[in-house]
Protein backbone atom coordinates (compact mmCIF):
# COMPACT_ATOMS: atom_id res chain seq x y z
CA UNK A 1 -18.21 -6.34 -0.39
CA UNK A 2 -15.23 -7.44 1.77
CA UNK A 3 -11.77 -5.93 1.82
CA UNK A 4 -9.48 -8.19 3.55
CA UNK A 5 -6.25 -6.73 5.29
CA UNK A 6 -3.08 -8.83 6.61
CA UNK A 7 -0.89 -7.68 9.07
CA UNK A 8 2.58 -8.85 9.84
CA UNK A 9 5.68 -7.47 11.76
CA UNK A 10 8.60 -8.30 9.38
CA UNK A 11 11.25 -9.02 12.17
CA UNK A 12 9.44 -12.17 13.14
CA UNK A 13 8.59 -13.20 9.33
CA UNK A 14 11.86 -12.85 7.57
CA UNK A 15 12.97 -16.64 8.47
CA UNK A 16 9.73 -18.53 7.49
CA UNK A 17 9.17 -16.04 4.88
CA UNK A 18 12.54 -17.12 2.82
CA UNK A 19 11.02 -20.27 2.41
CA UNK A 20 7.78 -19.06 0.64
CA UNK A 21 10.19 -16.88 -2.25
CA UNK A 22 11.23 -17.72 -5.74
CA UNK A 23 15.35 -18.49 -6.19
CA UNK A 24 14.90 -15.17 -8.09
CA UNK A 25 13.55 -13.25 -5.57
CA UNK A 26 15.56 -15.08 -2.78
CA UNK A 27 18.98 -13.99 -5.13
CA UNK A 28 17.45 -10.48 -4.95
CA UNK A 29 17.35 -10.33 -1.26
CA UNK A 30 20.56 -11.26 -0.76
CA UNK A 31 22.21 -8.27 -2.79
CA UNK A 32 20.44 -6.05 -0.88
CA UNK A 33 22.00 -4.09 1.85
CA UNK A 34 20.77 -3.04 5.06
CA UNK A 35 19.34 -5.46 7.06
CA UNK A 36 16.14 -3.49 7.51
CA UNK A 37 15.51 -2.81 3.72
CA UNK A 38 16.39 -7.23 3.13
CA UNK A 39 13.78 -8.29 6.17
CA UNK A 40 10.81 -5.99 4.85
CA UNK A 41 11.31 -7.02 1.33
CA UNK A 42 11.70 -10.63 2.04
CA UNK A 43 8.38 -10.37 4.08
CA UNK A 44 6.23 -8.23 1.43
CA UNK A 45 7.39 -10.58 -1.61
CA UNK A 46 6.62 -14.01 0.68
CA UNK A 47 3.08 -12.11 1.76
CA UNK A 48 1.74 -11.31 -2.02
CA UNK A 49 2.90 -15.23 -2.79
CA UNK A 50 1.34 -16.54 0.40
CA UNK A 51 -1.61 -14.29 -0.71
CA UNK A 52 -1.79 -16.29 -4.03
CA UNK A 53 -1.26 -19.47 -2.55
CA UNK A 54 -4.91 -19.15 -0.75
CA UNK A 55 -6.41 -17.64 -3.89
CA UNK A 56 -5.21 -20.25 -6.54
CA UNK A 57 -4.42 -23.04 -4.73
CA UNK A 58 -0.92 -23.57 -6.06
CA UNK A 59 2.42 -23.51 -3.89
CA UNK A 60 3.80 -20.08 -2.83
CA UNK A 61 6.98 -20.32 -4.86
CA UNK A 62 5.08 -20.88 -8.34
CA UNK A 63 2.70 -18.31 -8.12
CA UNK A 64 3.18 -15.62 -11.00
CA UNK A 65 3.06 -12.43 -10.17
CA UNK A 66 3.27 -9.18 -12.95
CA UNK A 67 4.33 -6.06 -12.06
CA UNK A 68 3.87 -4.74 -15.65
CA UNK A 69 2.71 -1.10 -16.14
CA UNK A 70 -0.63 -0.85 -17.20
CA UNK A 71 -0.20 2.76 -18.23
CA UNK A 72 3.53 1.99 -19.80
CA UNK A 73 5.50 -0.21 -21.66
CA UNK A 74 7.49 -0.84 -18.42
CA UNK A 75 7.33 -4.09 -17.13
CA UNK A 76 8.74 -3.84 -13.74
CA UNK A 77 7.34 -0.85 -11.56
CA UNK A 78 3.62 -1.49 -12.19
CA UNK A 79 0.99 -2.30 -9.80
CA UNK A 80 1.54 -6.35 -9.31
CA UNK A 81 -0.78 -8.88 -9.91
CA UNK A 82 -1.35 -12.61 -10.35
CA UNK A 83 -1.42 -13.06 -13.90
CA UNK A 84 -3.21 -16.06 -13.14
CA UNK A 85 -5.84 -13.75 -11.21
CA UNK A 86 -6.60 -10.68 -12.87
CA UNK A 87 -9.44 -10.41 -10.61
CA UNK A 88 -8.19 -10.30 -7.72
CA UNK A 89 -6.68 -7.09 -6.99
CA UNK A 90 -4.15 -5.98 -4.10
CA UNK A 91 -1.84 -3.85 -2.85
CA UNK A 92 1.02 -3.85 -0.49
CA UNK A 93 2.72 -1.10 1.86
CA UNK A 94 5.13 -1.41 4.39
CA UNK A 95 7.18 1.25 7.27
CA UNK A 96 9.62 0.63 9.67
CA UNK A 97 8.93 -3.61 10.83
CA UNK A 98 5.08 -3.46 9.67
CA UNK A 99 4.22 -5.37 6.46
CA UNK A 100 0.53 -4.79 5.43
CA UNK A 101 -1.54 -6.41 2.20
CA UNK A 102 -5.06 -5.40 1.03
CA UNK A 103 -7.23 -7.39 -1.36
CA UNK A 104 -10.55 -7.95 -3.11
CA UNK A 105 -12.14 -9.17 -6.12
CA UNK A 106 -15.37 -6.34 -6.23
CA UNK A 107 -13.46 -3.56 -6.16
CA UNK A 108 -10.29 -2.13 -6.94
CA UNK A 109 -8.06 -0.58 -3.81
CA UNK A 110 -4.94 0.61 -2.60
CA UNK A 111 -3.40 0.53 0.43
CA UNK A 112 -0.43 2.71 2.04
CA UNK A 113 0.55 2.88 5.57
CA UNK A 114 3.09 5.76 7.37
CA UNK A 115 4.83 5.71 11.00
CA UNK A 116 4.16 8.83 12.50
CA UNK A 117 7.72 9.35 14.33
CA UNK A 118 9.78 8.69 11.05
CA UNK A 119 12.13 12.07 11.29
CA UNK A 120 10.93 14.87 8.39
CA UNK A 121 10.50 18.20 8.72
CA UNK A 122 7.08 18.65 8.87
CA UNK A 123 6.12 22.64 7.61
CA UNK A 124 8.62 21.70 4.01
CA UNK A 125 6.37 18.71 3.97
CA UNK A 126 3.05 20.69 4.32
CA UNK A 127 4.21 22.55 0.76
CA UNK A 128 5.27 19.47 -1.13
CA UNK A 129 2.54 17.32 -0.06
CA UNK A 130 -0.92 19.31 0.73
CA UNK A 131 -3.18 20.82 -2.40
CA UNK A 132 -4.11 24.76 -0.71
CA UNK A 133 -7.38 23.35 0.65
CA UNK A 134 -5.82 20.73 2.87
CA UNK A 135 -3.00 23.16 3.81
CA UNK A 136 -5.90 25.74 5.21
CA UNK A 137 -7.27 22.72 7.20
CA UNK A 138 -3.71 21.41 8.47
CA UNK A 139 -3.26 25.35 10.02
CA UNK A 140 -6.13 24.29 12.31
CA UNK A 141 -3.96 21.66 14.24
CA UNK A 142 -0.94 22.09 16.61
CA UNK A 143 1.83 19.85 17.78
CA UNK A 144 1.59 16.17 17.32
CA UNK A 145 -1.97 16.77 15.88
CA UNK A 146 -0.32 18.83 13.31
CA UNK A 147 2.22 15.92 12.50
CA UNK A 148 -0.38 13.14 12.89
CA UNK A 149 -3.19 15.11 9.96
CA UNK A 150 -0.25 15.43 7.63
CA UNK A 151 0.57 12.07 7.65
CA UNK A 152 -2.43 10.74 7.05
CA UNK A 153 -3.42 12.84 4.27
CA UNK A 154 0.31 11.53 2.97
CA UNK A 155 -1.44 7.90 4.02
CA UNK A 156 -4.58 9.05 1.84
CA UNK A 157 -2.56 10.17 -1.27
CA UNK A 158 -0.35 7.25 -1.32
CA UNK A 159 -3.14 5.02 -1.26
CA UNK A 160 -4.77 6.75 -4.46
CA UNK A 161 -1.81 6.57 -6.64
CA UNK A 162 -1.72 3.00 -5.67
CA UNK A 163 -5.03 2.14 -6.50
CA UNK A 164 -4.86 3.71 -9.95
CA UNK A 165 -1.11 2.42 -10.38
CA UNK A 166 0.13 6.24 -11.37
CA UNK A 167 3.50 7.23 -10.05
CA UNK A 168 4.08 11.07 -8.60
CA UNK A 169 5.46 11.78 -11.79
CA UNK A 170 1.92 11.26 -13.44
CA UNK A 171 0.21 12.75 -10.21
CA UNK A 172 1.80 15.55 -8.32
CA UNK A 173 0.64 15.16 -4.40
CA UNK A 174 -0.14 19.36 -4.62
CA UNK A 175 -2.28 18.30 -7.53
CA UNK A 176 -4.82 15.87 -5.45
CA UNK A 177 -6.65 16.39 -2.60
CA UNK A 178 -7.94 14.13 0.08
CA UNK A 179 -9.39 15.75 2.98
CA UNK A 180 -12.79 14.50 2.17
CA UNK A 181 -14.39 11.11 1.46
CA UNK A 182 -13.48 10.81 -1.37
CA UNK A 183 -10.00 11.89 -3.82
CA UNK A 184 -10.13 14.60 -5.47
CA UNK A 185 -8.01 15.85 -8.52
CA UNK A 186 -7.47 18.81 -10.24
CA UNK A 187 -6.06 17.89 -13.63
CA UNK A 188 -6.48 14.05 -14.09
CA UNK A 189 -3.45 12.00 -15.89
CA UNK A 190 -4.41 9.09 -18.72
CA UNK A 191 -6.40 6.25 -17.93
CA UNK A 192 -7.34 8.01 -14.42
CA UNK A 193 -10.77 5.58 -13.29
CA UNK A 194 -13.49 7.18 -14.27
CA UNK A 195 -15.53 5.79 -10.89
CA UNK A 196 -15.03 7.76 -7.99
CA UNK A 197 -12.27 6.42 -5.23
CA UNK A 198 -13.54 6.44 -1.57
CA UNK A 199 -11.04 6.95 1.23
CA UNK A 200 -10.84 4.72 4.34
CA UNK A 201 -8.70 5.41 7.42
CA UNK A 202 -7.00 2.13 9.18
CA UNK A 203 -7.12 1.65 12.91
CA UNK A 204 -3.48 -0.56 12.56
CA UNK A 205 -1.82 0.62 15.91
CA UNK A 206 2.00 0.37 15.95
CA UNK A 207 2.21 4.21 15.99
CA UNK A 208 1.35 4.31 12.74
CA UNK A 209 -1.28 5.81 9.92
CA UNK A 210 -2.79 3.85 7.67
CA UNK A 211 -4.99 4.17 4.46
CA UNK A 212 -7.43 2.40 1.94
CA UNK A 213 -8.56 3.62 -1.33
CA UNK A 214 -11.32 1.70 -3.19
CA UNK A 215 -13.48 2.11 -6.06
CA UNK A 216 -16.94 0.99 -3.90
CA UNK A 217 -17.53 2.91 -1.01
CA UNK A 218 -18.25 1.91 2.44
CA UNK A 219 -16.75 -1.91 2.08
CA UNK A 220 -16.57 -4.03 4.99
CA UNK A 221 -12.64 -3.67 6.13
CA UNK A 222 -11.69 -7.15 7.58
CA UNK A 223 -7.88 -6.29 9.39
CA UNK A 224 -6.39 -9.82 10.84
CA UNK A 225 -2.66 -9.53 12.04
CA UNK A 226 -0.54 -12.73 11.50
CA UNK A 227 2.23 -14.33 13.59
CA UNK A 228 2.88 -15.87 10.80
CA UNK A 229 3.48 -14.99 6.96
CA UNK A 230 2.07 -19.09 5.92
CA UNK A 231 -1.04 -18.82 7.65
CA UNK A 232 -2.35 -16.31 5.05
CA UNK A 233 -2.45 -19.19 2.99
CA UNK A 234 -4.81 -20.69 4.71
């Protein structure tokens, strides 16, 4: 079983990745502000359509894609899909210039990755973010270790919630834990999977952390960074 993972850096992408968007989305963009927040979601809409494109074939602008709640009635902050493959499952993360998408059709997964240097403070983080067992375990590390272990179990968590399509209203971070293998959770929400989710740590490089959640463990993690958003597509 193959997870495949693209790879692009959004500063090069936004220009060429305009071109693969629907007018909606492309009208969206443009009443964004920031330049930053309009290049990285530019990039991560054009990726998920260039995504489609391989998988059905079709143009990147007429690919459908759902972001319905499956746990909801809401149909716009769901985990998207092509609602002309259901089988096909994905997931998308992006921080600071770094777009990155995740899919596979045997098994479900979720994807999150985190730069390290973003500015937080780190000890408030340890006691919104770590469950008690993963706090005992972050005391063990100094420094930029320290800083480096918390964002990857923040990498880890992210990646769960993504998988299952739960927001951190439904799962409280202190609530799950990840310093293992596989997620753990103390008080499971509705329509939690019933399979076990496995935990995979990214080698992406860009001074970042990276994570992948799946529902199969030990898949084969194939990571291919693009110079350009089209040739997913291909």
């Amino acid at each position: 079983m193959v997870v495949r993972i693209w790879v692009v850096e959004a500063q090069s992408a936004e220009a060429e990745a305009r071109s693969l968007l629907s007018p909606a989305e492309l009208s969206r963009a443009d009443e964004l502000g920031g330049e930053q927040v309009r290049r990285t979601f530019v990039t991560s809409r054009a990726v998920q359509r260039a995504l489609g494109a391989r998988y059905l074939g079709m143009p990147e602008p007429e690919v459908g894609i759902s972001r319905a709640c499956s746990h909801c009635s809401d149909g716009g902050h769901g985990k998207p899909h092509f609602t002309a493959a259901p089988e096909l499952d994905f997931s998308v993360s992006h921080t600071g210039d770094l777009v990155v998408i995740a899919a596979a059709t045997d098994t479900k997964v979720g994807l999150d990755v985190e730069l390290v240097s973003r500015t937080m403070e780190i000890d408030e983080m340890v006691h919104i973010l770590a469950s008690e067992g993963e706090r005992r375990g972050l005391a063990t590390y100094r420094g930029e270790s320290r800083r480096a272990a918390l964002f990857r179990i923040w990498a880890r968590k992210e990646a769960t919630v993504k998988l299952t399509g739960h927001g951190l209203l439904q799962v409280p971070f202190l609530t799950l834990s990840v310093d293992g293998p596989v997620a753990r959770i103390d008080d499971p929400p509705a329509d939690w999977p019933d399979e076990a989710i496995h935990l995979n740590d990214l080698p992406l490089g860009h001074g970042s952390v990276a994570a992948l959640a799946t529902t199969v463990p030990r898949p084969e993690i194939d990571i291919v960074t693009l110079p350009r958003v089209a040739d997913l597509s291909l």
